[in-house]
Protein backbone atom coordinates (compact mmCIF):
# COMPACT_ATOMS: atom_id res chain seq x y z
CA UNK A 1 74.88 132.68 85.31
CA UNK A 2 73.22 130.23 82.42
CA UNK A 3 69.30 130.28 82.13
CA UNK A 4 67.72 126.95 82.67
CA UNK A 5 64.77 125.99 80.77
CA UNK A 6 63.13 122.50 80.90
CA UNK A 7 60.46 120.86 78.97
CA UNK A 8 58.58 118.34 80.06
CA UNK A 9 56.70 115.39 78.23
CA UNK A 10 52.88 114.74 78.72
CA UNK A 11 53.45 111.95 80.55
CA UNK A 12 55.15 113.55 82.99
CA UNK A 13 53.46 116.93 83.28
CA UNK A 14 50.05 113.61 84.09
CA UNK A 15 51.91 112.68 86.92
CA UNK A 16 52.26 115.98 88.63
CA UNK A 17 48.62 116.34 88.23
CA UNK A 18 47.87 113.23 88.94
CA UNK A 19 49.56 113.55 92.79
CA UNK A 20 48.42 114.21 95.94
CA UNK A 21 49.23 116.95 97.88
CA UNK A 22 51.56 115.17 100.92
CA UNK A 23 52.37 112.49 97.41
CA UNK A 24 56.36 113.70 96.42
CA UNK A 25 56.98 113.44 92.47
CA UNK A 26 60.83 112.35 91.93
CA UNK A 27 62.42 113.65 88.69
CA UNK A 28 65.26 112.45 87.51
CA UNK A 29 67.18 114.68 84.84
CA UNK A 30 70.23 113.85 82.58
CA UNK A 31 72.14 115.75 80.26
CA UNK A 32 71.60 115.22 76.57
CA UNK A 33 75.75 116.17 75.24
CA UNK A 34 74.69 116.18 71.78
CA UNK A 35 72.22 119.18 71.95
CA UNK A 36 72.84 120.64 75.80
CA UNK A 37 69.81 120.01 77.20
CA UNK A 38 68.24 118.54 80.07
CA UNK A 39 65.73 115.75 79.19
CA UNK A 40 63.27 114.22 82.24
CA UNK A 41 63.72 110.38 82.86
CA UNK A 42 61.22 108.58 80.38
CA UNK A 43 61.36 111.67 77.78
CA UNK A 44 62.73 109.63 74.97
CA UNK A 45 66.15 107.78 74.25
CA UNK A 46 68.30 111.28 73.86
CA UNK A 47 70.38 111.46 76.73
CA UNK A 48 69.22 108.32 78.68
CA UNK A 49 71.15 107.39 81.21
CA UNK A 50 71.74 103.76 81.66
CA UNK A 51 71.99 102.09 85.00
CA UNK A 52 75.14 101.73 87.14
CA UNK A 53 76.01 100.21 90.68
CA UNK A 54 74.26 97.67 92.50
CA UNK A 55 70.91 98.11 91.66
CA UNK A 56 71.55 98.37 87.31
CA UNK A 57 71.36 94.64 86.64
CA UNK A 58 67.63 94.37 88.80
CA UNK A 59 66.97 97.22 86.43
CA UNK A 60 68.10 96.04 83.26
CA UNK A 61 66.23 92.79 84.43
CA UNK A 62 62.96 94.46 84.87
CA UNK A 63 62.76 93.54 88.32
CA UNK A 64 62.89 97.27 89.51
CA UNK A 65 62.14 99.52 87.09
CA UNK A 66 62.72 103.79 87.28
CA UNK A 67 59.93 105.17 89.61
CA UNK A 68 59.98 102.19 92.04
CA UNK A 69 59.07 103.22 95.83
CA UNK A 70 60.80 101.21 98.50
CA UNK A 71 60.02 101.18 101.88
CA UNK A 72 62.90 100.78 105.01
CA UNK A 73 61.32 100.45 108.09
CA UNK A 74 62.96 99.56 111.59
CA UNK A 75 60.03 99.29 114.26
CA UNK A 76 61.75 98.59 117.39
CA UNK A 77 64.08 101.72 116.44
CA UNK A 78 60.97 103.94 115.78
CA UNK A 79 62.47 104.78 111.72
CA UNK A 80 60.57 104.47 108.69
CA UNK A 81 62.04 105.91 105.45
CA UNK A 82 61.09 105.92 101.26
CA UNK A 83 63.24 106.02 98.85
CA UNK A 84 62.48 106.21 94.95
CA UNK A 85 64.42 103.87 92.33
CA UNK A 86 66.11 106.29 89.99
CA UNK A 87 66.59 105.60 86.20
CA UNK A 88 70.46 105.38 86.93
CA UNK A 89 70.10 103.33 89.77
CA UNK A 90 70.80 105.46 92.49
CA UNK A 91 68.27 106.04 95.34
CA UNK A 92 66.52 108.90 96.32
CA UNK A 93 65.75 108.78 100.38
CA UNK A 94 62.71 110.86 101.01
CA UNK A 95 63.66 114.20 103.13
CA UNK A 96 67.73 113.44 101.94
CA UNK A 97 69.24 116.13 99.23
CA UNK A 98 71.53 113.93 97.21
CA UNK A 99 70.87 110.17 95.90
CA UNK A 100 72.74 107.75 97.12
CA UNK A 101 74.38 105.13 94.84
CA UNK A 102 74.00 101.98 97.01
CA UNK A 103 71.27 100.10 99.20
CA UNK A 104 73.17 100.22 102.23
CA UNK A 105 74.30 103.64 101.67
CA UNK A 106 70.87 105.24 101.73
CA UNK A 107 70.16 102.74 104.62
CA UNK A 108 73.47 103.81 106.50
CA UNK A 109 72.19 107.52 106.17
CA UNK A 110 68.57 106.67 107.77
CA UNK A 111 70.36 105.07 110.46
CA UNK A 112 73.19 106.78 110.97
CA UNK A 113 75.12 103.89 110.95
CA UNK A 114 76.32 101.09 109.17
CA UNK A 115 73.34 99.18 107.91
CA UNK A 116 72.60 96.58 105.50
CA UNK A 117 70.47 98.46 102.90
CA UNK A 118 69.21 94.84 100.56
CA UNK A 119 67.81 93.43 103.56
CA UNK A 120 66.52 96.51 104.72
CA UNK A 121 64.98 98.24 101.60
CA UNK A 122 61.30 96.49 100.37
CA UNK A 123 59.30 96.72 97.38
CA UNK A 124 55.84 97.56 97.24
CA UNK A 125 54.74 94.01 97.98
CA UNK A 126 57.10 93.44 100.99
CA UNK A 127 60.09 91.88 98.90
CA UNK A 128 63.43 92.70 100.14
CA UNK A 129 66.66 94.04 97.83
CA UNK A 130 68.19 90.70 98.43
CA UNK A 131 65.56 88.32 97.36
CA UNK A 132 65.37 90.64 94.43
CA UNK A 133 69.19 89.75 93.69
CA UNK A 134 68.60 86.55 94.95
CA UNK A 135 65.84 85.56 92.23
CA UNK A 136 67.91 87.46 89.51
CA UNK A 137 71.20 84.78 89.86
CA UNK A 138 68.54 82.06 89.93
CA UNK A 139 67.94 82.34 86.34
């Protein structure tokens, strides 16, 4: 079996010491072809990975960026879910081993059912997926 090393910037060695203890730290890795190695999301233009699926355009945009928390909550059925905005646009659902490449997909998987993940997924500030898409074909 290969050995895996992996080097991380400043920047993102800050942010690990910058976190909480209950606070989880998402990294996002991609493979540089040229040289073999992994570089972490934010590490430099080698190997950057650019964004694909629904979410890329709000990322190429600037109205998401990598690093983004988003917040799904569903009071009346008692579920509450994050998910972090991943550099290739895929979403990583809090307590969920593999990202998911869609809104509605990571929403479908905290419900367990079909669900409608860009009116179900909110910013920081309370701003749903959709207005987010919404305010993107507006200009």
């Amino acid at each position: 079996m290969p050995t895996v090393s992996l080097s991380f910037d400043k920047s993102v060695i800050a942010k690990l010491v910058a976190a909480g203890p209950d606070e989880t730290v998402h990294l996002t890795l991609s493979l540089d072809v040229t040289s073999g190695t992994a570089q972490p999301a934010g590490a430099g233009s080698a190997g950057a990975v650019a964004p694909q699926g629904p979410l890329a355009e709000l990322l190429r945009e600037g109205l998401l960026t990598a690093g983004d928390v988003l917040s799904f909550r569903q009071q009346r059925a008692g579920r509450e879910a994050v998910a972090t905005v991943a550099s290739d646009g895929r979403l990583v659902v809090e307590g969920h081993a593999m990202p998911y490449a869609s809104p509605s997909k990571a929403a479908s998987a905290v419900t367990g059912s079909p669900a409608n993940g860009w009116l179900m997924w909110r910013t920081a500030d309370g701003c749903a997926l959709t207005d987010l898409r919404d305010r993107l074909r507006q200009d």
